[in-house]
PDB file of N, CA and C in Angstrom:
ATOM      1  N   UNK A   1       0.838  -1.181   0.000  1.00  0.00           N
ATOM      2  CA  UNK A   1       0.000   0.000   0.000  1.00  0.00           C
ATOM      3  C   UNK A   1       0.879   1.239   0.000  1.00  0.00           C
ATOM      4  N   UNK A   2       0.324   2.662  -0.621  1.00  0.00           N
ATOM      5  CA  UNK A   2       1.191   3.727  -0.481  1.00  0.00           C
ATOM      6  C   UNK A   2       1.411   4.130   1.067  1.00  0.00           C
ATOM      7  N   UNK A   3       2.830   4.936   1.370  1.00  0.00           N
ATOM      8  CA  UNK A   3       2.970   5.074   2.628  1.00  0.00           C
ATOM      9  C   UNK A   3       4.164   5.917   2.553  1.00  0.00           C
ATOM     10  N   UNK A   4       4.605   6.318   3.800  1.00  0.00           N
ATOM     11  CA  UNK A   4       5.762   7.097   3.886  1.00  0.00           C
ATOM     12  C   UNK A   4       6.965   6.361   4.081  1.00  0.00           C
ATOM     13  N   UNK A   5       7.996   5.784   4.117  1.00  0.00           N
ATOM     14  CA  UNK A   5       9.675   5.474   4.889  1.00  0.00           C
ATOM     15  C   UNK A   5       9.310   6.489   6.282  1.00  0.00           C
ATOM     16  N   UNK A   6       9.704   5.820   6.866  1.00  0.00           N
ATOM     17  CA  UNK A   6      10.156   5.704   8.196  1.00  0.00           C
ATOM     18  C   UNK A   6      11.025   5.733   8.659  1.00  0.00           C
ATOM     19  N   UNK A   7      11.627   4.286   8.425  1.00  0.00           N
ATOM     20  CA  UNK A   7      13.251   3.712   8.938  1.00  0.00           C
ATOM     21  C   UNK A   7      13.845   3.088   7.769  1.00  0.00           C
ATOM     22  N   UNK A   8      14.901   3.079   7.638  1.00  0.00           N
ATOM     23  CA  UNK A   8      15.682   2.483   6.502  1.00  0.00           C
ATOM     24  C   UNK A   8      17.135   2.176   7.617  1.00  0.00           C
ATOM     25  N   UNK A   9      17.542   0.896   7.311  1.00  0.00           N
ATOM     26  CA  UNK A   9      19.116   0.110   7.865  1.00  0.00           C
ATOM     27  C   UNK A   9      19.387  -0.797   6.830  1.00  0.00           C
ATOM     28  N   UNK A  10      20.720  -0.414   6.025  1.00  0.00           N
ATOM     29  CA  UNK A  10      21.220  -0.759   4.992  1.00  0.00           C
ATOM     30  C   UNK A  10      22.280  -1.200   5.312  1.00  0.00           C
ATOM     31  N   UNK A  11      22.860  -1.232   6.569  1.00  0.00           N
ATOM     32  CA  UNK A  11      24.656  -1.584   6.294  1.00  0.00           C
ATOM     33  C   UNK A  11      24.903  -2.256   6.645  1.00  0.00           C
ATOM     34  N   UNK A  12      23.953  -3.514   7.216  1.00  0.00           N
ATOM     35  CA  UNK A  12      24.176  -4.764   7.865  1.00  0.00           C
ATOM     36  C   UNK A  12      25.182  -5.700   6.551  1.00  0.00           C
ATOM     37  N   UNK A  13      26.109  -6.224   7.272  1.00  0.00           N
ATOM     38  CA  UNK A  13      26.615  -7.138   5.730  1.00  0.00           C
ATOM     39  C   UNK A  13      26.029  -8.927   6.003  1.00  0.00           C
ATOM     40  N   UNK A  14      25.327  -9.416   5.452  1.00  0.00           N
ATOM     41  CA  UNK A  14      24.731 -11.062   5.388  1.00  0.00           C
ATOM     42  C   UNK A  14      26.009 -11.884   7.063  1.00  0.00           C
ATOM     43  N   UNK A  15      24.925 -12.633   8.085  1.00  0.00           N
ATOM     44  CA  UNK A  15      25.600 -13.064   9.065  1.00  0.00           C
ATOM     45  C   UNK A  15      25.395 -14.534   8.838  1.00  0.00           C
ATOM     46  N   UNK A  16      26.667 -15.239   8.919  1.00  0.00           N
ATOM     47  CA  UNK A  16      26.231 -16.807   8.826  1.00  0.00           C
ATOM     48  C   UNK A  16      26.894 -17.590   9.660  1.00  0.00           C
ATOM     49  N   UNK A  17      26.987 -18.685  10.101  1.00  0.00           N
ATOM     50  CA  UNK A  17      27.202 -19.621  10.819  1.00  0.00           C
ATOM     51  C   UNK A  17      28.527 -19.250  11.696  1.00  0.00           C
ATOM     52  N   UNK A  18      29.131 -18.481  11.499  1.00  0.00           N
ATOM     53  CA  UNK A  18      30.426 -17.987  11.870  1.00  0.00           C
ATOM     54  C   UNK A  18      30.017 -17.008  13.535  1.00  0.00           C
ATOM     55  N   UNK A  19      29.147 -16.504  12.807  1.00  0.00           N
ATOM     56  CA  UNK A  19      28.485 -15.156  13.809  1.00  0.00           C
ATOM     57  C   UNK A  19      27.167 -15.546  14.145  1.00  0.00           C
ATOM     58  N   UNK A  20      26.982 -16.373  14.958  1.00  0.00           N
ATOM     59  CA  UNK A  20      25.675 -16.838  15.493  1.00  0.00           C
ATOM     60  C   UNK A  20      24.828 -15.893  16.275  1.00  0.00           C
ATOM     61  N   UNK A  21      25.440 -15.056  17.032  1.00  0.00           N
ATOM     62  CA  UNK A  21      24.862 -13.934  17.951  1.00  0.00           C
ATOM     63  C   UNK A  21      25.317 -12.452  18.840  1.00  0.00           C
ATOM     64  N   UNK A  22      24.774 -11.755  18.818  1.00  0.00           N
ATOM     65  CA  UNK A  22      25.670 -10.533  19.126  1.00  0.00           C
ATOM     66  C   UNK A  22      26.452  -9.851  19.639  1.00  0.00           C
ATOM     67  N   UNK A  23      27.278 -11.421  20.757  1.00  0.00           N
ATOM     68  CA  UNK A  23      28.008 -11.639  21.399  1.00  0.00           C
ATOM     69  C   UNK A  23      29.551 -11.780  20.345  1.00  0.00           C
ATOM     70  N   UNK A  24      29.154 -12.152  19.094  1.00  0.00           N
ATOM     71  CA  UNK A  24      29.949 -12.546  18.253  1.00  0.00           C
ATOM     72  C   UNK A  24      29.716 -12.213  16.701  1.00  0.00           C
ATOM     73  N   UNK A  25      29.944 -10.730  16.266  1.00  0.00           N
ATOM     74  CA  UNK A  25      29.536 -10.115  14.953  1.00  0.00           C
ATOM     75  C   UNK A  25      30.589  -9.905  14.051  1.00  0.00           C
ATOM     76  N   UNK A  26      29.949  -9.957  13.261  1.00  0.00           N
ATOM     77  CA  UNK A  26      30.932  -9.613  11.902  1.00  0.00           C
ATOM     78  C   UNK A  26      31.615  -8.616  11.712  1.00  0.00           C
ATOM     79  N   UNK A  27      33.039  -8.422  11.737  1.00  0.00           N
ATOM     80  CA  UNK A  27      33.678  -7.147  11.539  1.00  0.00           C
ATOM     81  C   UNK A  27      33.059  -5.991  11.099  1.00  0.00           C
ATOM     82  N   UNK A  28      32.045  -5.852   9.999  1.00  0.00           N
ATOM     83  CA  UNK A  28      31.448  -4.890   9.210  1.00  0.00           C
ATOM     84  C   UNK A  28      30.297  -4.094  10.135  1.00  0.00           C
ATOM     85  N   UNK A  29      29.804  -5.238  11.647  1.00  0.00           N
ATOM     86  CA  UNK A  29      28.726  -4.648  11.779  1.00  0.00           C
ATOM     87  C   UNK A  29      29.403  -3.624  12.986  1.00  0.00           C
ATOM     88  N   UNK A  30      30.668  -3.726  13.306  1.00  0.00           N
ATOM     89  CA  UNK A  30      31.129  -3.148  14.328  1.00  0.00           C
ATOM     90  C   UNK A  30      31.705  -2.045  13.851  1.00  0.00           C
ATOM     91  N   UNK A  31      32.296  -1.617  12.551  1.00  0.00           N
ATOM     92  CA  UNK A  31      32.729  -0.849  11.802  1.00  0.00           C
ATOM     93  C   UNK A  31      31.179   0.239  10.738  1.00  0.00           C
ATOM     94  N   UNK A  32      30.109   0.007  11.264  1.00  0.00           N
ATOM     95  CA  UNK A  32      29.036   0.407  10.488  1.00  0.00           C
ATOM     96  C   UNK A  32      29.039   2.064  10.825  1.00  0.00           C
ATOM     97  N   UNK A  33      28.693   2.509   9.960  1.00  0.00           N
ATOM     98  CA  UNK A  33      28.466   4.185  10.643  1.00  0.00           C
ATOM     99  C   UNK A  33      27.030   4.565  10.767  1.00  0.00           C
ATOM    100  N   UNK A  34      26.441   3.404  11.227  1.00  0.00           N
ATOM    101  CA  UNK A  34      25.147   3.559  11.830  1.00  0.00           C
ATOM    102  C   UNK A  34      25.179   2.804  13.531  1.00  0.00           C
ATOM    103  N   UNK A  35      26.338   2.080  13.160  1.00  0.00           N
ATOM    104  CA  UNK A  35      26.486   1.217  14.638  1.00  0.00           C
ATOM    105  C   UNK A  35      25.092   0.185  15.494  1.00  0.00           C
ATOM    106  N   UNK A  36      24.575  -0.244  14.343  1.00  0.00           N
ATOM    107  CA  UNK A  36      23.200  -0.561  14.220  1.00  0.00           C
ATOM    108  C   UNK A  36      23.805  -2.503  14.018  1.00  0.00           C
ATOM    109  N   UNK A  37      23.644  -3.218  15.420  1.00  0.00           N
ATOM    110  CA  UNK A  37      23.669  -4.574  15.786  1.00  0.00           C
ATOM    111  C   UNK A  37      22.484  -5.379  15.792  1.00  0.00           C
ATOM    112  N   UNK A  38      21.160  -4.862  15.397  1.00  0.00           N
ATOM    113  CA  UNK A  38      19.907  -5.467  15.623  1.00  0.00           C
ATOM    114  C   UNK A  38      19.603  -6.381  14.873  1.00  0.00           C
ATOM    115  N   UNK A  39      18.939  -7.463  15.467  1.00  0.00           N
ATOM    116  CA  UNK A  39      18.449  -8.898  15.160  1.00  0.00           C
ATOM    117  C   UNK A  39      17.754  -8.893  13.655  1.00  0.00           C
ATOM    118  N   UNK A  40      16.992  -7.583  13.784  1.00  0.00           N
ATOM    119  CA  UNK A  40      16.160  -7.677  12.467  1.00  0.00           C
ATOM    120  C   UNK A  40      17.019  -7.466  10.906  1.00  0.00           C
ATOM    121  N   UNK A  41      17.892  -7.255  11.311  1.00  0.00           N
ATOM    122  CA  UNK A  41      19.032  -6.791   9.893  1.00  0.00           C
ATOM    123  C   UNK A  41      18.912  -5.886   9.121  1.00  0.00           C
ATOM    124  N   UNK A  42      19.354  -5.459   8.004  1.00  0.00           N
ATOM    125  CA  UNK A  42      18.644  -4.712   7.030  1.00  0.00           C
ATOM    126  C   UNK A  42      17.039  -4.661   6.597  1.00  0.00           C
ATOM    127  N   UNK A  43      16.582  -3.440   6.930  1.00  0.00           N
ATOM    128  CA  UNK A  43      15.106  -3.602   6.915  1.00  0.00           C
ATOM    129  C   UNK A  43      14.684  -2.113   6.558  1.00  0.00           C
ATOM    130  N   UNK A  44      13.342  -1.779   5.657  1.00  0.00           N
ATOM    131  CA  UNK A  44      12.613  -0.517   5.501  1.00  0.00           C
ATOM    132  C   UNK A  44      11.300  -0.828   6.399  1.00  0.00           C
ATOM    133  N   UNK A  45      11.049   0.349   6.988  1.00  0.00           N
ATOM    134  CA  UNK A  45       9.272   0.756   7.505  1.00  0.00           C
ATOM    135  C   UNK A  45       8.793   1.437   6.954  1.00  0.00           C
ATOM    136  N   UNK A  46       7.432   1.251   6.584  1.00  0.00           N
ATOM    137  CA  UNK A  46       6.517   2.330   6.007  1.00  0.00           C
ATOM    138  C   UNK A  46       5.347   2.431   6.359  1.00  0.00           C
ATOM    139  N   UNK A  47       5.048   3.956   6.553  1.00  0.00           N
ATOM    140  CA  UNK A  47       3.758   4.066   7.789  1.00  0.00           C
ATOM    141  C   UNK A  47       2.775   4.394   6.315  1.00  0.00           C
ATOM    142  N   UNK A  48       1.752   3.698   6.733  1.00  0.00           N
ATOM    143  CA  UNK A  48       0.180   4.271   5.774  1.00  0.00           C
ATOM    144  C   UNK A  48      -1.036   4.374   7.028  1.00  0.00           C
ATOM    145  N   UNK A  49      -1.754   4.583   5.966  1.00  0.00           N
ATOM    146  CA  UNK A  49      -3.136   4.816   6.383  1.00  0.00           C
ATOM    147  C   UNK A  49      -4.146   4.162   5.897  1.00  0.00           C
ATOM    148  N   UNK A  50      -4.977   3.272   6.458  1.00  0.00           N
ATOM    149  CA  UNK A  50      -6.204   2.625   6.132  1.00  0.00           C
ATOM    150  C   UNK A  50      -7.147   2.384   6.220  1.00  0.00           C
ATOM    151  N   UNK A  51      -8.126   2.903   6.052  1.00  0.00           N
ATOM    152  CA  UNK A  51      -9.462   2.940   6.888  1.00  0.00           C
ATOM    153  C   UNK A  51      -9.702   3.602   8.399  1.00  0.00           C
ATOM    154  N   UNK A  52      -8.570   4.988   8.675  1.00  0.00           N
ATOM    155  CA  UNK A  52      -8.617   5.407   9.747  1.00  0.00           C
ATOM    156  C   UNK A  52      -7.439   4.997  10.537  1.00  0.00           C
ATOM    157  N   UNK A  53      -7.112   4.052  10.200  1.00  0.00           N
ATOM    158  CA  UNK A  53      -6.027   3.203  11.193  1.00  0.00           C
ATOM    159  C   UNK A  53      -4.400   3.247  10.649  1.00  0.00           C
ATOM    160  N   UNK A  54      -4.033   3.885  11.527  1.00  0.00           N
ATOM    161  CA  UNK A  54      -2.223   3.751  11.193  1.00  0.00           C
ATOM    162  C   UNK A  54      -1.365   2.607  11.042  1.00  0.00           C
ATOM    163  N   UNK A  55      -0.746   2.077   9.868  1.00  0.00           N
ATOM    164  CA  UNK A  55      -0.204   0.648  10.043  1.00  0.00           C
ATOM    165  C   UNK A  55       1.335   1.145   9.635  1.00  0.00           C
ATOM    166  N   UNK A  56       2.371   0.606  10.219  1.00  0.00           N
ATOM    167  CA  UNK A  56       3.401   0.733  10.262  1.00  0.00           C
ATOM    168  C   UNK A  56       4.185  -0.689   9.702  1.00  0.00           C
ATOM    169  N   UNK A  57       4.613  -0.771   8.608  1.00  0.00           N
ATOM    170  CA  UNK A  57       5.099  -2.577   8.072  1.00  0.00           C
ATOM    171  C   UNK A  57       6.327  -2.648   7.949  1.00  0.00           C
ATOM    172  N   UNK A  58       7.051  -3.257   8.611  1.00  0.00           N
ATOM    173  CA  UNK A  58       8.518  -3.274   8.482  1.00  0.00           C
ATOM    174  C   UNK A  58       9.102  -4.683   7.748  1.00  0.00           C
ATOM    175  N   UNK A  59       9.548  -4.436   7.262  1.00  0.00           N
ATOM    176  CA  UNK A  59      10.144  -5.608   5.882  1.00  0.00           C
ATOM    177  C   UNK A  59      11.824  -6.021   6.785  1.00  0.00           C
ATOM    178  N   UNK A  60      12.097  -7.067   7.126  1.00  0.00           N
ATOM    179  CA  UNK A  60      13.438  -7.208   7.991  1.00  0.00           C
ATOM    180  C   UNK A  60      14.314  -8.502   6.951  1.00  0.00           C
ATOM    181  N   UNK A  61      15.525  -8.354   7.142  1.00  0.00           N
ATOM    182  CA  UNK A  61      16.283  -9.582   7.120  1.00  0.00           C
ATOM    183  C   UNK A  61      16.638  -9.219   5.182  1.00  0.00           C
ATOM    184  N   UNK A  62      16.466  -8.012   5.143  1.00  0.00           N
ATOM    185  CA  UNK A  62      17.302  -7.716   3.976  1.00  0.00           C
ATOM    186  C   UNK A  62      18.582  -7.553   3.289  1.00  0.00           C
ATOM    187  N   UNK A  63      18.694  -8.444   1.661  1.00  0.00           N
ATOM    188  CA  UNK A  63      20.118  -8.296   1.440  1.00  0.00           C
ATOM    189  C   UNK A  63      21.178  -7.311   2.075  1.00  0.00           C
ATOM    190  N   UNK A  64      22.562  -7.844   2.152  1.00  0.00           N
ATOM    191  CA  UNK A  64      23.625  -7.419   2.336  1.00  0.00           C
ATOM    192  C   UNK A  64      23.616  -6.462   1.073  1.00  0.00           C
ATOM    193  N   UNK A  65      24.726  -5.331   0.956  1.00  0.00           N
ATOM    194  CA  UNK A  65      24.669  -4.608  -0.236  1.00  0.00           C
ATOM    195  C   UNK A  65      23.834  -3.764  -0.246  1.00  0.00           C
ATOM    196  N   UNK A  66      23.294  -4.313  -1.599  1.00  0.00           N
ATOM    197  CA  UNK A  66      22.133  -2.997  -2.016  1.00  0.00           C
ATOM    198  C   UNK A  66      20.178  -3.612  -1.644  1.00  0.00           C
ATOM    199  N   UNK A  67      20.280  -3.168  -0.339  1.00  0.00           N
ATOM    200  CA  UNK A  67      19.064  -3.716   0.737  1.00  0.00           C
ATOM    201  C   UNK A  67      17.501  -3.144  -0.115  1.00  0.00           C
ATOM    202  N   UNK A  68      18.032  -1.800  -0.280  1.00  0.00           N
ATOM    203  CA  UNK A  68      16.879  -1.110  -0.445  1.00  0.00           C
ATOM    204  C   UNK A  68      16.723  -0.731  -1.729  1.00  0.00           C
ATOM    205  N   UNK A  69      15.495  -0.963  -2.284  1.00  0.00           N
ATOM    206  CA  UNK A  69      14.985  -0.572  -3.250  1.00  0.00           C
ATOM    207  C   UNK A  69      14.698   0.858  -4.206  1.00  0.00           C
ATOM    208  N   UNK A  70      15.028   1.543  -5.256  1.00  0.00           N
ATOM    209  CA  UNK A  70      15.156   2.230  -5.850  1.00  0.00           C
ATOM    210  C   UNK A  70      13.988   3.227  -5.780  1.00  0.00           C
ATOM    211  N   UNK A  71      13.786   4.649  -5.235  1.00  0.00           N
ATOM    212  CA  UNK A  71      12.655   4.880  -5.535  1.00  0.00           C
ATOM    213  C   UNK A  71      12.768   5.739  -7.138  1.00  0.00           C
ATOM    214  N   UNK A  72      11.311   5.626  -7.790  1.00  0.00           N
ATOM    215  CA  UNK A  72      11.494   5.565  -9.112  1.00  0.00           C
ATOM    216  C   UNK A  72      11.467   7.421  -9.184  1.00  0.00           C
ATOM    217  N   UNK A  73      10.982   7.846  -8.571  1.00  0.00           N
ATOM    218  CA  UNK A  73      11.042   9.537  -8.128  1.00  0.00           C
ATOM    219  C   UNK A  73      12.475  10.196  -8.536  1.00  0.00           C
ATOM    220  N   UNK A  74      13.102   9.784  -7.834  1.00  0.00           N
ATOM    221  CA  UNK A  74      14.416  10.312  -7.337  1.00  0.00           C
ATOM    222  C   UNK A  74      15.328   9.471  -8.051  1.00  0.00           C
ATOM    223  N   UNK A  75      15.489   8.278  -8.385  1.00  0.00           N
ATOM    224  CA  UNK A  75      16.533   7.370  -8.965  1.00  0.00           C
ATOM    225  C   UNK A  75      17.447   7.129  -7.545  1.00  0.00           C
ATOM    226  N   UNK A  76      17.344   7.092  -6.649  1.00  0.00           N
ATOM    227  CA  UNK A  76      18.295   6.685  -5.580  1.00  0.00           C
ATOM    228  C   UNK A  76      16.960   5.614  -4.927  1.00  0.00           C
ATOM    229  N   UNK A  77      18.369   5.302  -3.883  1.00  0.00           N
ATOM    230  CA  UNK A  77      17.263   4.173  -3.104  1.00  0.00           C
ATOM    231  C   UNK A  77      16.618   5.093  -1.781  1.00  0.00           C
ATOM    232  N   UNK A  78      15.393   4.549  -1.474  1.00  0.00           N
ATOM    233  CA  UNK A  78      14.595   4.913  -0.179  1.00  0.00           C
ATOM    234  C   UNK A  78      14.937   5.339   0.413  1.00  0.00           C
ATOM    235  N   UNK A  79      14.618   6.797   1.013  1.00  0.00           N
ATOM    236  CA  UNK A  79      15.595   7.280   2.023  1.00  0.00           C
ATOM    237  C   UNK A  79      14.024   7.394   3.334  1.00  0.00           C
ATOM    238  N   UNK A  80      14.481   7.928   4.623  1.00  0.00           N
ATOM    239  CA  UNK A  80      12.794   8.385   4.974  1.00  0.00           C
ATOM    240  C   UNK A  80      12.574   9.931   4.919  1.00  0.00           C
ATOM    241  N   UNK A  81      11.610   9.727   4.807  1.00  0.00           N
ATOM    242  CA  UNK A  81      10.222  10.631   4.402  1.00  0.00           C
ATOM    243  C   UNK A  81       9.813  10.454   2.638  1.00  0.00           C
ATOM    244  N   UNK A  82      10.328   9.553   2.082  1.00  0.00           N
ATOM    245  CA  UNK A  82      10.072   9.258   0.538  1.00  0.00           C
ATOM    246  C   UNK A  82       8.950   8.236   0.652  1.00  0.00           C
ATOM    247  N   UNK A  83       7.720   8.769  -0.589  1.00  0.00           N
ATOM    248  CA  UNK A  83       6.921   8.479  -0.914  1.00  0.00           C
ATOM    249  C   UNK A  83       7.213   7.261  -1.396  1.00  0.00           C
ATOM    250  N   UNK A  84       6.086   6.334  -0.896  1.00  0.00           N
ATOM    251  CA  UNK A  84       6.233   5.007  -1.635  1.00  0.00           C
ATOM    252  C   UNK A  84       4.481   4.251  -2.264  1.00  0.00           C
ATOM    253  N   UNK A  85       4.636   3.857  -3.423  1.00  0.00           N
ATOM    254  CA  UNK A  85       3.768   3.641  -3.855  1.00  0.00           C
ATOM    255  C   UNK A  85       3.469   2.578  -3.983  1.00  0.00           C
ATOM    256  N   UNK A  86       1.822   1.481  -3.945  1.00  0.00           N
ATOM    257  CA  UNK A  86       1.641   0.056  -3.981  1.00  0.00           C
ATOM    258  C   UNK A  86       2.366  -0.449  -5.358  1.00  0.00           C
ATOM    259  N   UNK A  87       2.827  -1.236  -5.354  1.00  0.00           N
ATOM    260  CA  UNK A  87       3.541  -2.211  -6.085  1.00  0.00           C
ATOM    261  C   UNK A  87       5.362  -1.420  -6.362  1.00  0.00           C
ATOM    262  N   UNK A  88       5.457  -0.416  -5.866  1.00  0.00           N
ATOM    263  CA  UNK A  88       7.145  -0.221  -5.713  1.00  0.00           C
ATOM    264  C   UNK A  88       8.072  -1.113  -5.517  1.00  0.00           C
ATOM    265  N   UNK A  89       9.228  -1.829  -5.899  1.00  0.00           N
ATOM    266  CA  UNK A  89       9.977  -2.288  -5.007  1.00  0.00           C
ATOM    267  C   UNK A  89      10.676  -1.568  -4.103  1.00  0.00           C
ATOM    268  N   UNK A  90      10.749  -2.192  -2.992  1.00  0.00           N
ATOM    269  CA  UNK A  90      10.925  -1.383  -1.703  1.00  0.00           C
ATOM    270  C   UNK A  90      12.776  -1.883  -1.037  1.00  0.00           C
ATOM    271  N   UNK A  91      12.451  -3.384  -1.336  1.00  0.00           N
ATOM    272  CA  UNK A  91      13.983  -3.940  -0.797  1.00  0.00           C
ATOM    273  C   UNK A  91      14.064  -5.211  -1.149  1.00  0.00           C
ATOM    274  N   UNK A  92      15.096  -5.951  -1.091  1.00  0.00           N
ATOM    275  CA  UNK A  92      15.201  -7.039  -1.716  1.00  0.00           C
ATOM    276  C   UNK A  92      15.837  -8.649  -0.390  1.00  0.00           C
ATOM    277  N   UNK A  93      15.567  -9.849  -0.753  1.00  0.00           N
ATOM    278  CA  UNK A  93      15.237 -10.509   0.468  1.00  0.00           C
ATOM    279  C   UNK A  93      16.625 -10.898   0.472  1.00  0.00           C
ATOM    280  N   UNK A  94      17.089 -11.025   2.296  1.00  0.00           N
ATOM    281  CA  UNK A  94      18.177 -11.451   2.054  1.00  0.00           C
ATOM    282  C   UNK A  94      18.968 -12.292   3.477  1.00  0.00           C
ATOM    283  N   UNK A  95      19.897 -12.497   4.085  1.00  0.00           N
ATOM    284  CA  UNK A  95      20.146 -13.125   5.423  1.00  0.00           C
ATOM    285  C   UNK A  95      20.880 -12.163   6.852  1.00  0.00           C
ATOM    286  N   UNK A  96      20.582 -11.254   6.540  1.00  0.00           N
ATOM    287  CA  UNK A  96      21.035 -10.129   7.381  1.00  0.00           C
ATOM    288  C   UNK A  96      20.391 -10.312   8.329  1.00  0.00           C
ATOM    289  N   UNK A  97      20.847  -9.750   9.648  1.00  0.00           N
ATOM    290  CA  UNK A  97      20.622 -10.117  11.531  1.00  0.00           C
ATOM    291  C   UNK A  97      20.773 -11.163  11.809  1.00  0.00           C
ATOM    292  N   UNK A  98      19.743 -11.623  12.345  1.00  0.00           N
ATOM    293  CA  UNK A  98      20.001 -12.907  13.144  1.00  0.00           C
ATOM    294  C   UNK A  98      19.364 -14.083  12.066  1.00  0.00           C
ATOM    295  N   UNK A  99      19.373 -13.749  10.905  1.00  0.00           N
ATOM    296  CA  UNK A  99      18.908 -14.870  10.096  1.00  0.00           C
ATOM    297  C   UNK A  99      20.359 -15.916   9.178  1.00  0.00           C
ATOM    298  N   UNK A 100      20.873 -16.240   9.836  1.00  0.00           N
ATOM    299  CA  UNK A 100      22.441 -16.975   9.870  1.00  0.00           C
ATOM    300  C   UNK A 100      22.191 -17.660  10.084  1.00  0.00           C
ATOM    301  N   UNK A 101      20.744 -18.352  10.091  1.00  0.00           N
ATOM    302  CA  UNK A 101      20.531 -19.941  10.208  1.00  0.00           C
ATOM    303  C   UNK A 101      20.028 -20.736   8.792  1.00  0.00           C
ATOM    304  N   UNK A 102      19.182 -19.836   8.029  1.00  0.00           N
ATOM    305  CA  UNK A 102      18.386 -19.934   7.183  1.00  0.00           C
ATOM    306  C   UNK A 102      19.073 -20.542   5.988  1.00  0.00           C
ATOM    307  N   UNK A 103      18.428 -21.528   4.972  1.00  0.00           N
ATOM    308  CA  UNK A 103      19.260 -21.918   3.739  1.00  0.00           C
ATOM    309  C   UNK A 103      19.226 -21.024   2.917  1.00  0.00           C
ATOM    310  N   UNK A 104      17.992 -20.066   2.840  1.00  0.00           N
ATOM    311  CA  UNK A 104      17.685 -19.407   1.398  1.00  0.00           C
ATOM    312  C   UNK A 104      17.689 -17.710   2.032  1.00  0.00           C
ATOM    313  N   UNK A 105      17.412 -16.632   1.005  1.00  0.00           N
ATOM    314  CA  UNK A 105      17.185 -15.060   1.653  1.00  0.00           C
ATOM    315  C   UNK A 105      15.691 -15.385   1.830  1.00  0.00           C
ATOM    316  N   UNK A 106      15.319 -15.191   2.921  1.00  0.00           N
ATOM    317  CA  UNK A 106      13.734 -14.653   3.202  1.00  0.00           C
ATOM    318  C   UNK A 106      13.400 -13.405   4.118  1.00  0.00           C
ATOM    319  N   UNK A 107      11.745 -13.296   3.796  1.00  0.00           N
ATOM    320  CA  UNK A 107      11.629 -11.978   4.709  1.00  0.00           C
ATOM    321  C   UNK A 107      10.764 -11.996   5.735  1.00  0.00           C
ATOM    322  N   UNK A 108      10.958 -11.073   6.630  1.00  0.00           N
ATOM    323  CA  UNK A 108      10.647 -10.812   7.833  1.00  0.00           C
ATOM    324  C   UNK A 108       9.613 -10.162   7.918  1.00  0.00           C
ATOM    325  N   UNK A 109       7.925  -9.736   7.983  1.00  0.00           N
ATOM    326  CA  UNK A 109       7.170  -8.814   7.683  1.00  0.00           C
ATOM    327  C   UNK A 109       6.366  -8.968   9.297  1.00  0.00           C
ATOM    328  N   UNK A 110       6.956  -7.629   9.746  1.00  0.00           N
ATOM    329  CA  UNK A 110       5.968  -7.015  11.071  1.00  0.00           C
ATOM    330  C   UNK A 110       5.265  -5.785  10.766  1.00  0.00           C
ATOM    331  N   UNK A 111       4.371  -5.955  11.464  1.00  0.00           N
ATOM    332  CA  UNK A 111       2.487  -5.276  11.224  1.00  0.00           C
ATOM    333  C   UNK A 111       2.752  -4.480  12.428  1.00  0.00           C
ATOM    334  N   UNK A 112       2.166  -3.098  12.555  1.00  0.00           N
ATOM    335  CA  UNK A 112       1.644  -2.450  13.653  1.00  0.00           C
ATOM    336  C   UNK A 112       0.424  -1.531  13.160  1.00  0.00           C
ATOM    337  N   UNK A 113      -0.527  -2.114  13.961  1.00  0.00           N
ATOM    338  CA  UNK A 113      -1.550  -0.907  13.686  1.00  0.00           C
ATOM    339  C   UNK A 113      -1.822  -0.895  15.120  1.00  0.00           C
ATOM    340  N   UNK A 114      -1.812   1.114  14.787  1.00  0.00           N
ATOM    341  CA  UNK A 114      -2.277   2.093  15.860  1.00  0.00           C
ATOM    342  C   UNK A 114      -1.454   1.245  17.100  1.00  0.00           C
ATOM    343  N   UNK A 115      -0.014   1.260  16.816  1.00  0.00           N
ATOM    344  CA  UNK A 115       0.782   1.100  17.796  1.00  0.00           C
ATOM    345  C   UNK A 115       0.966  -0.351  18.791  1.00  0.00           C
ATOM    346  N   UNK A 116      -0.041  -1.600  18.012  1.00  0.00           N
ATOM    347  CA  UNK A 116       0.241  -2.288  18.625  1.00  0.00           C
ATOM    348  C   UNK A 116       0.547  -3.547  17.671  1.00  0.00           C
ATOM    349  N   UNK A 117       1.197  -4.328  17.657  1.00  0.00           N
ATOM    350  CA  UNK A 117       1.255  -5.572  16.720  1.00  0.00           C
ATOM    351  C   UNK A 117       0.232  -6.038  16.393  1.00  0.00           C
ATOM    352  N   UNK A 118       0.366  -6.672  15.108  1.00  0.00           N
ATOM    353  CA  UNK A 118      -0.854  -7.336  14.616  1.00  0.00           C
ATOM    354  C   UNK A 118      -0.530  -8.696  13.675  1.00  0.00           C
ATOM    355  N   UNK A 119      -1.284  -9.228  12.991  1.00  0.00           N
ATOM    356  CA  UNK A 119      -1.163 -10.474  12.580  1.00  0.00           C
ATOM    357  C   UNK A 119      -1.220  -9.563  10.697  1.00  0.00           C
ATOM    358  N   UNK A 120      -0.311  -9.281   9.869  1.00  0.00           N
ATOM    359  CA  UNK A 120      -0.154  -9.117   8.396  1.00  0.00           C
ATOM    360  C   UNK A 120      -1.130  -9.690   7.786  1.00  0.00           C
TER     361      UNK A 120
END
């Protein structure tokens, strides 16, 4: 659905079997100039509006690299406060945070409406 950016974390680099937990990270994530160690990894939020109700969707566990998706506006990728429109690509799936267990890139999709979790 259309919505605003929020949050954008891009500099996570892919964690695997080496770096099981945040006791034990990957050189890159300690060297980040966001200094951003969180479980969820590379991830965008985008707040909309729906029927009255504020939903906030955060997309987690996005590629290493180039995480985030291009907005077609601007030719750069997502920054926040950039408009995003239904069917945009937004980010691309990948093993960043704590997903160093996983065989394949998948994604992470958390729901908040009107501030409290919900079921997507």
């Amino acid at each position: 659905m259309d919505g605003i950016v929020t949050r954008v974390v891009s500099s996570q680099p892919d964690r695997d079997g080496k770096y099981p937990n945040k006791k034990k990270l990957p050189p890159a994530y300690l060297s980040n100039t966001n200094n951003d160690t969180d479980d969820a990894g590379n991830r965008i939020t985008i707040k909309s509006e729906l029927d009255g109700d504020i939903l906030l969707h955060s997309y987690w566990h996005l590629q290493a690299g180039n995480a985030i998706g291009i907005n077609p506006s601007t030719g750069k990728q997502y920054v926040v406060g950039d408009k995003v429109r239904k069917g945009d690509i937004i980010g691309y799936t990948g093993r960043t945070g704590n997903a160093y267990n996983v065989p394949n890139p998948h994604l992470h999709l958390n729901m908040r409406k009107n501030g409290k979790n919900c079921n997507p």
